[in-house]
N, C-alpha and C. Protein backbone atom coordinates (compact mmCIF):
# COMPACT_ATOMS: atom_id res chain seq x y z
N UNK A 1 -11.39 36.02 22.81
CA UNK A 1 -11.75 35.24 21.65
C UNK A 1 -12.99 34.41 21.97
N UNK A 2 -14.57 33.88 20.96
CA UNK A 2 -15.15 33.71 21.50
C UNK A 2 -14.91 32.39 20.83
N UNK A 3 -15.97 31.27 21.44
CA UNK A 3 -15.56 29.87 21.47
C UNK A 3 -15.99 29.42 20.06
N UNK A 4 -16.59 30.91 19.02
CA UNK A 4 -17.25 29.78 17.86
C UNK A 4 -16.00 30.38 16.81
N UNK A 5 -15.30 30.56 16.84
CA UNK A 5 -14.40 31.02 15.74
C UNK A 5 -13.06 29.37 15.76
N UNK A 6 -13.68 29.63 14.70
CA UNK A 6 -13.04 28.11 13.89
C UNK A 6 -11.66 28.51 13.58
N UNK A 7 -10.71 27.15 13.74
CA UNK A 7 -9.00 27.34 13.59
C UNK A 7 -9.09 27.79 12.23
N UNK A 8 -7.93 28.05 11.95
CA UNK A 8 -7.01 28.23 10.87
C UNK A 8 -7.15 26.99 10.18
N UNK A 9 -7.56 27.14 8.54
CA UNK A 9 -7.29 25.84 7.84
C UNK A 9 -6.44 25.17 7.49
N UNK A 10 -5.38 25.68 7.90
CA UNK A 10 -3.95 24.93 7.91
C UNK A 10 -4.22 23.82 9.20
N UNK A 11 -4.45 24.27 10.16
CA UNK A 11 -4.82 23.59 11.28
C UNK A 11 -5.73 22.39 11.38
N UNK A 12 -6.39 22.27 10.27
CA UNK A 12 -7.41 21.66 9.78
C UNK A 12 -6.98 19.51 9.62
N UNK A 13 -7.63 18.78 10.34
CA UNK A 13 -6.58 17.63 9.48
C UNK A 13 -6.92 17.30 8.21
N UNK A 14 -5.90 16.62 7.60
CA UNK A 14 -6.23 16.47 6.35
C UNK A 14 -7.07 14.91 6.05
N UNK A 15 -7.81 14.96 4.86
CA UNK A 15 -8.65 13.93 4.46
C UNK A 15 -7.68 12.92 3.77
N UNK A 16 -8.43 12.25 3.94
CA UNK A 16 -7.34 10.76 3.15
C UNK A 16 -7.23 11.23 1.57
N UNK A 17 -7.72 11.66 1.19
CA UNK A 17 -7.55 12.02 -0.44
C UNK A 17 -6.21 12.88 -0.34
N UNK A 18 -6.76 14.07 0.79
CA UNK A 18 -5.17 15.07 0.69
C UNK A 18 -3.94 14.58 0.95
N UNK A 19 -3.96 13.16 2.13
CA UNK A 19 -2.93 12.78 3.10
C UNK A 19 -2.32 12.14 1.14
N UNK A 20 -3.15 11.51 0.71
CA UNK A 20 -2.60 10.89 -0.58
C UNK A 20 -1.64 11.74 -1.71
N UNK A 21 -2.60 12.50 -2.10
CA UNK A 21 -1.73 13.41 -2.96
C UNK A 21 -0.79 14.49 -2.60
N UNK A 22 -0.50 14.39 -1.00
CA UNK A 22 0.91 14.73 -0.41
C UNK A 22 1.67 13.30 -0.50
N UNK A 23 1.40 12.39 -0.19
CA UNK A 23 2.35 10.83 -0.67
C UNK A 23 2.56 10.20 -2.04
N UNK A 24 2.02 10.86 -2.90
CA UNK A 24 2.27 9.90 -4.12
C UNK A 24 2.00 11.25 -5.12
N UNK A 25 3.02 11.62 -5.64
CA UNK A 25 2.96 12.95 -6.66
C UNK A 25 2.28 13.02 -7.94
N UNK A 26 1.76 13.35 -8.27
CA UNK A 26 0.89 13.27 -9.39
C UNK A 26 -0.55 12.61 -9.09
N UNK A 27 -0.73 12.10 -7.75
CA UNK A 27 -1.85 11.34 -7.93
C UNK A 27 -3.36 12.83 -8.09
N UNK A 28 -4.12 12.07 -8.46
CA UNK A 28 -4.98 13.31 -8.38
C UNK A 28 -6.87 12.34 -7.82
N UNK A 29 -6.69 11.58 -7.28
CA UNK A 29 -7.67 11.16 -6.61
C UNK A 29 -9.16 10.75 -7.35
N UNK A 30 -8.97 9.82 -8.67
CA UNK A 30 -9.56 9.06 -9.06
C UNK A 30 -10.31 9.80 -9.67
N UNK A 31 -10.41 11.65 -9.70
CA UNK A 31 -11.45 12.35 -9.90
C UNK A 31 -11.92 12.18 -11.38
N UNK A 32 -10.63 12.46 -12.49
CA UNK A 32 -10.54 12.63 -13.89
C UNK A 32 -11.23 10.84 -14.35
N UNK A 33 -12.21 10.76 -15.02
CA UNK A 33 -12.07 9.24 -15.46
C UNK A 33 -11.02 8.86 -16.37
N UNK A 34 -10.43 10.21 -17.08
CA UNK A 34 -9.41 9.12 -17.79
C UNK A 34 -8.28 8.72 -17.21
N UNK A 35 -8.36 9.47 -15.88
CA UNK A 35 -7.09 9.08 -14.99
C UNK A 35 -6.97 8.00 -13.87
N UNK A 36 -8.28 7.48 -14.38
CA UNK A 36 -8.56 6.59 -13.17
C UNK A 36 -7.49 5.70 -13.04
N UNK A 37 -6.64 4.95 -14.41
CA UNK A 37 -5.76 4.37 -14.86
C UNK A 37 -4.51 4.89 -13.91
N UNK A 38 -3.88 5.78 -14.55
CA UNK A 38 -2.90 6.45 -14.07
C UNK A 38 -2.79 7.06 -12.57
N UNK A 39 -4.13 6.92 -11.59
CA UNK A 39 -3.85 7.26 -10.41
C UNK A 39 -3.69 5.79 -9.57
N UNK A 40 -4.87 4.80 -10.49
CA UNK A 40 -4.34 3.46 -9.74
C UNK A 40 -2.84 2.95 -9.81
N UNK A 41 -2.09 3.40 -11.06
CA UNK A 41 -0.67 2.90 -11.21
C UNK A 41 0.13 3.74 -10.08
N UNK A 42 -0.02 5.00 -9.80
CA UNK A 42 0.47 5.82 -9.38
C UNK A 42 0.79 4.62 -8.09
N UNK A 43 -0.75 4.83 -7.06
CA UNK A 43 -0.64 4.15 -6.22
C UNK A 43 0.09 2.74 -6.02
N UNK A 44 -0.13 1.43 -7.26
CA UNK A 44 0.56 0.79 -7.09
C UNK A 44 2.06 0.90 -7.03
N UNK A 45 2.56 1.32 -7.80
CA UNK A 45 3.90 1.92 -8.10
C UNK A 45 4.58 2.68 -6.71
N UNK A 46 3.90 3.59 -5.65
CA UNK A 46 4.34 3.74 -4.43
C UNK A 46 4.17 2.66 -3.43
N UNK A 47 3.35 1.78 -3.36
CA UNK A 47 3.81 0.87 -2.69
C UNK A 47 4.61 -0.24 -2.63
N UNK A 48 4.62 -0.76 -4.51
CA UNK A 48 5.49 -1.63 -4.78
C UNK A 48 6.77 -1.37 -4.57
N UNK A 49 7.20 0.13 -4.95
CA UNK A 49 8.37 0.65 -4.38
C UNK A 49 9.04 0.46 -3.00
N UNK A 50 8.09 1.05 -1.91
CA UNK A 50 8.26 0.92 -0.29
C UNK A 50 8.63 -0.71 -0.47
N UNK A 51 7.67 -1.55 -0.87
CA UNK A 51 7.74 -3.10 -0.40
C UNK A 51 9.03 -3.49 -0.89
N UNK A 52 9.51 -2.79 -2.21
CA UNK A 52 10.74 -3.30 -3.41
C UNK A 52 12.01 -3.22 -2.12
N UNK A 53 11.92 -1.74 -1.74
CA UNK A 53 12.85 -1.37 -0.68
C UNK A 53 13.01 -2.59 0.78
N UNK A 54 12.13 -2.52 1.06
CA UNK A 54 12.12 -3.63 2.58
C UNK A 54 12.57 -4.91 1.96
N UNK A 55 12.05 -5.14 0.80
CA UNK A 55 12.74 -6.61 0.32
C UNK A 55 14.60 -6.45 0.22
N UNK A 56 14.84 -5.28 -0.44
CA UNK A 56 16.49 -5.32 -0.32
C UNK A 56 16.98 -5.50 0.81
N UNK A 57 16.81 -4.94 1.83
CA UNK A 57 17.06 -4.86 3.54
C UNK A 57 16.77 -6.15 4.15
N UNK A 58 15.91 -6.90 3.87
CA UNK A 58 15.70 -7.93 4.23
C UNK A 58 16.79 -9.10 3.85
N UNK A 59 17.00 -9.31 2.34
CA UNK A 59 17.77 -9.82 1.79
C UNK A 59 19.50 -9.60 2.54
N UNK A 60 19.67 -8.11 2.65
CA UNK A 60 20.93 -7.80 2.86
C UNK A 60 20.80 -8.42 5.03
N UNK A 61 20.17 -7.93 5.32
CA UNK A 61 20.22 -8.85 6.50
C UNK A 61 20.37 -10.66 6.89
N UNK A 62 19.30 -10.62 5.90
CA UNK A 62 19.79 -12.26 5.87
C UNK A 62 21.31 -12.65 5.55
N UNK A 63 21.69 -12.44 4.35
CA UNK A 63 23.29 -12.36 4.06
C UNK A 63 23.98 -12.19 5.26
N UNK A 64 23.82 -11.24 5.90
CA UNK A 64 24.67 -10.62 6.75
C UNK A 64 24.48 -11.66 7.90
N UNK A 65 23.66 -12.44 7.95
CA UNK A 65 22.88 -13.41 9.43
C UNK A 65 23.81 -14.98 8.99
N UNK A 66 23.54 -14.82 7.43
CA UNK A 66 24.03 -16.45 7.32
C UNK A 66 25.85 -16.30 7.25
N UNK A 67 26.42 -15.20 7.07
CA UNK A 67 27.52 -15.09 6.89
C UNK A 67 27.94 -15.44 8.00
N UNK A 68 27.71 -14.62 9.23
CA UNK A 68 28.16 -15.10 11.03
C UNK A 68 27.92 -16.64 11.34
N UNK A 69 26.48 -17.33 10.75
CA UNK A 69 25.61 -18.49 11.29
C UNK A 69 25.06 -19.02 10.30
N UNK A 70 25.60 -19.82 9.08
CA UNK A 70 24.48 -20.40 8.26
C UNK A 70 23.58 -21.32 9.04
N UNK A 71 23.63 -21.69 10.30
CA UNK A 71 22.86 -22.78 11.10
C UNK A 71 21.40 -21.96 11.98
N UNK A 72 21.91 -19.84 11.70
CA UNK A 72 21.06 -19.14 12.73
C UNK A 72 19.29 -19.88 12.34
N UNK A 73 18.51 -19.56 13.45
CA UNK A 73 17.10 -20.25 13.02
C UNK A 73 16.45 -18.85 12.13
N UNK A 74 17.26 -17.78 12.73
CA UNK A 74 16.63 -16.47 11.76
C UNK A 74 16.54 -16.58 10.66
N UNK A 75 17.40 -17.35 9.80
CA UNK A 75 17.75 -17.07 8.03
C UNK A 75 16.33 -17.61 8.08
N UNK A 76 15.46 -18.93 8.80
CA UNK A 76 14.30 -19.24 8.47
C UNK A 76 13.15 -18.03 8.57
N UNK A 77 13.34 -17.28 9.39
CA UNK A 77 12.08 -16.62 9.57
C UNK A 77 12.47 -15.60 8.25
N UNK A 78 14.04 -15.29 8.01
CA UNK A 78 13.77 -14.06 7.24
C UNK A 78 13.23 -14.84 5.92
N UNK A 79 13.78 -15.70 5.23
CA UNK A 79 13.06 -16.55 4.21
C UNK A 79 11.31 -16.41 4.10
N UNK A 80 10.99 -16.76 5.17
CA UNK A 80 9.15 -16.39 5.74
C UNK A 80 9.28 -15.10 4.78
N UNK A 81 9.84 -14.28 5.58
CA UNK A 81 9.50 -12.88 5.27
C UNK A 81 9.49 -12.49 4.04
N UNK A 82 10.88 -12.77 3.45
CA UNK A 82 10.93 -12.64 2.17
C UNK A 82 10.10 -12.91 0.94
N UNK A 83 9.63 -14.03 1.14
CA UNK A 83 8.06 -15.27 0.60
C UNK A 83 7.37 -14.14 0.39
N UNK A 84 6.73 -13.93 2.06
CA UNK A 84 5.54 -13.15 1.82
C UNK A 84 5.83 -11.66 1.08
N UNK A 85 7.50 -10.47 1.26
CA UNK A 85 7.07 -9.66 0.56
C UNK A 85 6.88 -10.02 -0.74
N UNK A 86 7.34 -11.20 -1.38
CA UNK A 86 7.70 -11.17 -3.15
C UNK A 86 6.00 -11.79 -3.30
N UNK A 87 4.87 -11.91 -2.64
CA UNK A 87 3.94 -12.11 -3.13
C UNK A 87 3.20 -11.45 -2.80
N UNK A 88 3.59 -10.29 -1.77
CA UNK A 88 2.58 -8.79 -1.90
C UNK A 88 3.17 -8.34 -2.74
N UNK A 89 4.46 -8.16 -3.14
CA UNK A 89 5.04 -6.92 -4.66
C UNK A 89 3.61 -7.84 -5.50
N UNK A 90 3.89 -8.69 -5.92
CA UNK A 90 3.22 -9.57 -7.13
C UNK A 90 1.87 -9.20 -7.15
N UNK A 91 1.34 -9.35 -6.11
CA UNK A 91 0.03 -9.19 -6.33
C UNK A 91 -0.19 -7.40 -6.39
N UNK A 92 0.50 -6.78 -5.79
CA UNK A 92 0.23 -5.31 -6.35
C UNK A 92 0.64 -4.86 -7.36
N UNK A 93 1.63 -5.51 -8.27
CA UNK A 93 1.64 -5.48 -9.73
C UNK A 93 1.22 -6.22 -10.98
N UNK A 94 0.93 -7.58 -10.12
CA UNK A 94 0.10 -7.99 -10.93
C UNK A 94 -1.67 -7.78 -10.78
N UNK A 95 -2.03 -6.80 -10.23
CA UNK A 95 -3.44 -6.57 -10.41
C UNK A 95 -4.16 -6.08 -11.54
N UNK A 96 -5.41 -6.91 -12.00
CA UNK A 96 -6.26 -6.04 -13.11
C UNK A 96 -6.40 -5.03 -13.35
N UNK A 97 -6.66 -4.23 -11.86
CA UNK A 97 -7.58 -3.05 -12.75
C UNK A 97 -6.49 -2.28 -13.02
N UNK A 98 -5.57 -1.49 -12.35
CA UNK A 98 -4.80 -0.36 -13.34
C UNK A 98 -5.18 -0.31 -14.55
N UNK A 99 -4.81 -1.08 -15.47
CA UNK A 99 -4.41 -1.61 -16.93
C UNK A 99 -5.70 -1.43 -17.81
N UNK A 100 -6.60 -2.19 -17.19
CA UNK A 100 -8.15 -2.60 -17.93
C UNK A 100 -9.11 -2.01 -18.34
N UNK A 101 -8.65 -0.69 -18.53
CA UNK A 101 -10.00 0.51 -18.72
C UNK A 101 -10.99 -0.17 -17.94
N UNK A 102 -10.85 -0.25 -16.72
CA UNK A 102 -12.27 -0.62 -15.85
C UNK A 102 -12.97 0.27 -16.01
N UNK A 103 -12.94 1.58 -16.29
CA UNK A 103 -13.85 2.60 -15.98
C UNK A 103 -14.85 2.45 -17.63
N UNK A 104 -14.53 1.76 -18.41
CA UNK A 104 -15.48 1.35 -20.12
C UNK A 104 -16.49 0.45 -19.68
N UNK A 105 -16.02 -0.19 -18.50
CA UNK A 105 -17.11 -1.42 -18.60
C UNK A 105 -18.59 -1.08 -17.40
N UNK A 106 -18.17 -0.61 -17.01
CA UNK A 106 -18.87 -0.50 -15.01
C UNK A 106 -18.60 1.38 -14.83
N UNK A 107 -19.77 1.54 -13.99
CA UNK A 107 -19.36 2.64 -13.34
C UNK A 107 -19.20 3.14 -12.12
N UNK A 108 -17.93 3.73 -11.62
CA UNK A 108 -17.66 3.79 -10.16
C UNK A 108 -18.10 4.97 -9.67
N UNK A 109 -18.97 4.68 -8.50
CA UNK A 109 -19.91 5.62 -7.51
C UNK A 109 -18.79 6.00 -6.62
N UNK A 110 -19.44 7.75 -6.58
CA UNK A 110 -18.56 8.27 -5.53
C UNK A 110 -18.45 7.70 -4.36
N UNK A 111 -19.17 7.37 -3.66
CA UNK A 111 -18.75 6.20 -2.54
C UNK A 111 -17.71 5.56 -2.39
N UNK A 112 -18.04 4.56 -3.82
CA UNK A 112 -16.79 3.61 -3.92
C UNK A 112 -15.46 4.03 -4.28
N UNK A 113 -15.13 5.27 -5.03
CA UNK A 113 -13.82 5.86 -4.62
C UNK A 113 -13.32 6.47 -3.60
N UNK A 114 -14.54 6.97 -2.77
CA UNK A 114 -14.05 7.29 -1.33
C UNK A 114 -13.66 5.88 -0.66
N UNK A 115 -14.28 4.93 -0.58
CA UNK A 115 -13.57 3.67 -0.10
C UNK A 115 -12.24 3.61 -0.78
N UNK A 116 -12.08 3.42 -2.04
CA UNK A 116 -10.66 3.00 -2.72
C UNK A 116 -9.78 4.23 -2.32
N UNK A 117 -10.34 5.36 -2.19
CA UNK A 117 -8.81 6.30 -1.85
C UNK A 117 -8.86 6.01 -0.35
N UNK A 118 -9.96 5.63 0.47
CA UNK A 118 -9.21 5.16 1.91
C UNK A 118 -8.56 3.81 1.90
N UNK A 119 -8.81 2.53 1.45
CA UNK A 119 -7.89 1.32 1.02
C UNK A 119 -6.42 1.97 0.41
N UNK A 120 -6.42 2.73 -0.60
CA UNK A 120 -5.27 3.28 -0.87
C UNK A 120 -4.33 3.88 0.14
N UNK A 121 -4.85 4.80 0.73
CA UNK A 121 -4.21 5.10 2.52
C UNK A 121 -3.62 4.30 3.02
N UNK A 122 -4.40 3.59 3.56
CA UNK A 122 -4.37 2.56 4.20
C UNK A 122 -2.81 1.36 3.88
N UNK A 123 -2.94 1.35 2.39
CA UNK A 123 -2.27 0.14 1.55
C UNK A 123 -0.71 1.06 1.86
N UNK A 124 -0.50 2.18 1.05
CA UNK A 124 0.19 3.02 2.00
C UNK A 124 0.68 3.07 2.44
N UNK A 125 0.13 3.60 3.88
CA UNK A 125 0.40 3.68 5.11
C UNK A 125 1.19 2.26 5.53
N UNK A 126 0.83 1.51 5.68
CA UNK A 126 1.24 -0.03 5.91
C UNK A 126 2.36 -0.33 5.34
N UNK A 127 2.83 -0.02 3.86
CA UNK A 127 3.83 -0.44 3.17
C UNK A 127 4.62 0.50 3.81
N UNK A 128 4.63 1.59 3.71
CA UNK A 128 5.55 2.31 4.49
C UNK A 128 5.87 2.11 6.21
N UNK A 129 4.75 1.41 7.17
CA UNK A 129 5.38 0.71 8.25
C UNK A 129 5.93 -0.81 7.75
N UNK A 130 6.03 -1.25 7.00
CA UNK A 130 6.29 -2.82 7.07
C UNK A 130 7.92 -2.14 6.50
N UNK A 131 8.44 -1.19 5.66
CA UNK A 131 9.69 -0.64 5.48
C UNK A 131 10.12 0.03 6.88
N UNK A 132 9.13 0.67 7.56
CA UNK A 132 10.07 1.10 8.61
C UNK A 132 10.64 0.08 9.70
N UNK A 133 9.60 -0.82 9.40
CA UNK A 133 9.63 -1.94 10.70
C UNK A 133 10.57 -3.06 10.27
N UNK A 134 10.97 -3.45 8.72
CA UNK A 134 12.40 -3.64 8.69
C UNK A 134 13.37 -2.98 8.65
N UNK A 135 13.81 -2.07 8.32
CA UNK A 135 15.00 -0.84 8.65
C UNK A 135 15.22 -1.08 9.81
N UNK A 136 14.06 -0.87 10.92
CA UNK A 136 14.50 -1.17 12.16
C UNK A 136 14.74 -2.41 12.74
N UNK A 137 14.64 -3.40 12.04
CA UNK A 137 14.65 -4.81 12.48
C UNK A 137 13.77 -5.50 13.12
N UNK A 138 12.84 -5.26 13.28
CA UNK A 138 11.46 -5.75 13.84
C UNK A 138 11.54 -7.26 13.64
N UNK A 139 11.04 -7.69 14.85
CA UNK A 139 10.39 -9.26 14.32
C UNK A 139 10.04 -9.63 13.08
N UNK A 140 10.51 -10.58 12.64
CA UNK A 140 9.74 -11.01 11.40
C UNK A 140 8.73 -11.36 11.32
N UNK A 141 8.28 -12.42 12.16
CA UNK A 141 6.86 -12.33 12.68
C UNK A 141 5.93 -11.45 12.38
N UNK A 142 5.94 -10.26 12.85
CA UNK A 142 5.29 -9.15 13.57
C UNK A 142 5.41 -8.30 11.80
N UNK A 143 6.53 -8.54 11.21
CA UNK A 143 6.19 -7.68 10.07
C UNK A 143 5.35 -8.35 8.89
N UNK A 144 5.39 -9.56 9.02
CA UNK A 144 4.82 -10.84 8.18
C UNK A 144 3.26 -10.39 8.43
N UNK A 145 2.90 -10.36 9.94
CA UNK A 145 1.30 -9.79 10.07
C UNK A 145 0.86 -8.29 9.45
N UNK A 146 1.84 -7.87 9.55
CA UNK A 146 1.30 -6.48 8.40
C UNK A 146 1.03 -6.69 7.37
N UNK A 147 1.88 -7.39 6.77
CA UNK A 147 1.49 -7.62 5.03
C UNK A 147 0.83 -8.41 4.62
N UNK A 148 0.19 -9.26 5.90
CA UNK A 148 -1.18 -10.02 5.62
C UNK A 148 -2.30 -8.94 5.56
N UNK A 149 -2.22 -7.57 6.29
CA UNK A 149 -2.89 -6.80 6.56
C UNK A 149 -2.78 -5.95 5.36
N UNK A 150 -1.95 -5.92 4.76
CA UNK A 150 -1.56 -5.33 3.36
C UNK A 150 -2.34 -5.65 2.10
N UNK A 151 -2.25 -7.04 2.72
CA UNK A 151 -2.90 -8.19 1.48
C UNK A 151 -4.24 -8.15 1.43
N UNK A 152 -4.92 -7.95 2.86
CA UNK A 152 -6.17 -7.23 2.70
C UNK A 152 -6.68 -6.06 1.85
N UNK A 153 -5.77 -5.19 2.25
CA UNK A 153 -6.56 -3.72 1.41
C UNK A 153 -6.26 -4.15 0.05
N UNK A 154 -4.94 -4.20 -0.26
CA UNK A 154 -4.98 -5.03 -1.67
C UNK A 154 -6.17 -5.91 -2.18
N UNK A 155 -6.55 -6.51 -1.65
CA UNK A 155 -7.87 -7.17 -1.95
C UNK A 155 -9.15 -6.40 -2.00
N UNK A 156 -9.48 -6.17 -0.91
CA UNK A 156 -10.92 -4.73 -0.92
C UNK A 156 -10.33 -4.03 -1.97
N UNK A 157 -9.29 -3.19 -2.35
CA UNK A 157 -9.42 -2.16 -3.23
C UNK A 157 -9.80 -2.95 -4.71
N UNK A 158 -9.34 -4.15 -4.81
CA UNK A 158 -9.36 -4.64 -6.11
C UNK A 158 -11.19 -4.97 -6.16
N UNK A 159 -11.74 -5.73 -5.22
CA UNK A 159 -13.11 -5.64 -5.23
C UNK A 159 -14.29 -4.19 -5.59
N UNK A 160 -12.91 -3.31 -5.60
CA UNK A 160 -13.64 -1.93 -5.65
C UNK A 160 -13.73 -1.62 -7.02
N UNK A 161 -12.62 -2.20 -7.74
CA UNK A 161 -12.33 -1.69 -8.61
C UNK A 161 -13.30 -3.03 -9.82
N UNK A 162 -14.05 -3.39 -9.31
CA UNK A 162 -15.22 -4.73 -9.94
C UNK A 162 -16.71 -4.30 -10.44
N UNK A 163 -17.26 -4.73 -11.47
CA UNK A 163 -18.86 -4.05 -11.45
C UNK A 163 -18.87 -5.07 -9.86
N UNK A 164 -20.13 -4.39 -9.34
CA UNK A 164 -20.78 -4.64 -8.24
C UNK A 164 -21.28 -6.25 -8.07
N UNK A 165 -22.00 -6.64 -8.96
CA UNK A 165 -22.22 -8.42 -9.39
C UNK A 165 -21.34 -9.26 -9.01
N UNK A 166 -19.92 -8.96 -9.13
CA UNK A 166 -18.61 -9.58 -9.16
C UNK A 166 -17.98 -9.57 -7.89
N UNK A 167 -18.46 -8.75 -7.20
CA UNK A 167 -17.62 -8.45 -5.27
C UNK A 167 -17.92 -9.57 -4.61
C-alpha cells in the first residue's frame, strides 16, 4: 500500500457541525435561515435538558445528605451548586436570540456560524460533563467551575447571535 492513499471516510473525524447533528436530532446547522430559530432552540433545549437532569440528582443527593446530617457542611456546597445550575438553566432559556427573528435584523457571516456551531459544541459538550460529573458525584466545587465555563459559551454564542456594533 503506498503512503498517499487516504483512509476510509468513515475513518475520517468528524467536524463540530457533524459531532452536533449526531447530538441534537433535527438540528441542521444554522444552514436554512428560516431555521436559524429552530436550530438555536434545538440547541438550547439539549442543554437545558442535560442541566434539568443534573439539577434532579443534585437535589436528590442533597435530600439524601440532609436526611443522615442536617448539620453535613455538604448540604452547603450542594446548595452552591444548585444556585449556580438554576441560573445556567435560566440563562439558556431565557436567551434572546432563539425567539427574535435575529436573522430580519443583521446578517450572520459564515464565519460567525462556524464560531456559534463550535460554542454550541462546546456548550454541549460541557452540559453533558457537568451531568456526568454529578451522576458520579464529583466535587461540587469542581462541577460549579464547569458551569462557569458553561456560562461562558453561553455568553460568546449570544454575542454571536448580535449585529456586530453590539459585541
Amino acid at each position: 500500500m503506498s503512503d498517499n492513499v487516504k483512509p476510509p471516510i468513515s475513518e475520517s473525524p468528524l467536524t463540530p457541525l457533524e459531532k452536533l447533528q449526531l447530538l441534537i436530532p433535527g438540528f441542521r446547522g444554522y444552514k436554512v435561515k428560516d431555521l436559524i430559530r429552530q436550530d438555536d432552540f434545538l440547541v438550547r433545549k439539549a442543554v437545558a435538558s442535560m442541566l434539568e437532569e443534573a439539577l434532579g440528582f443534585v437535589e436528590r443527593y442533597e435530600e439524601e445528605v440532609a436526611r443522615n446530617n442536617p448539620f453535613d457542611p455538604l448540604i452547603q456546597n450542594y446548595e452552591a451548586l444548585l444556585s449556580e445550575l438554576r441560573n445556567l438553566i435560566s440563562e439558556v432559556w431565557g436567551s434572546p436570540t432563539g425567539d427574535s427573528g435575529m436573522h430580519d435584523r443583521f446578517k450572520l457571516f459564515p464565519e460567525d456560524l462556524e464560531k456559534l456551531v463550535e460554542y454550541d459544541l462546546k456548550l454541549v459538550d460541557t452540559a453533558r460533563a457537568i451531568l456526568d460529573a454529578v451522576k458520579s458525584r464529583s466535587n461540587p466545587q469542581s462541577i460549579i467551575s464547569m458551569i462557569r465555563d458553561a456560562r461562558t459559551y453561553v455568553v460568546e454564542r449570544q454575542k454571536l447571535l448580535m449585529p456586530e456594533k453590539l459585541r
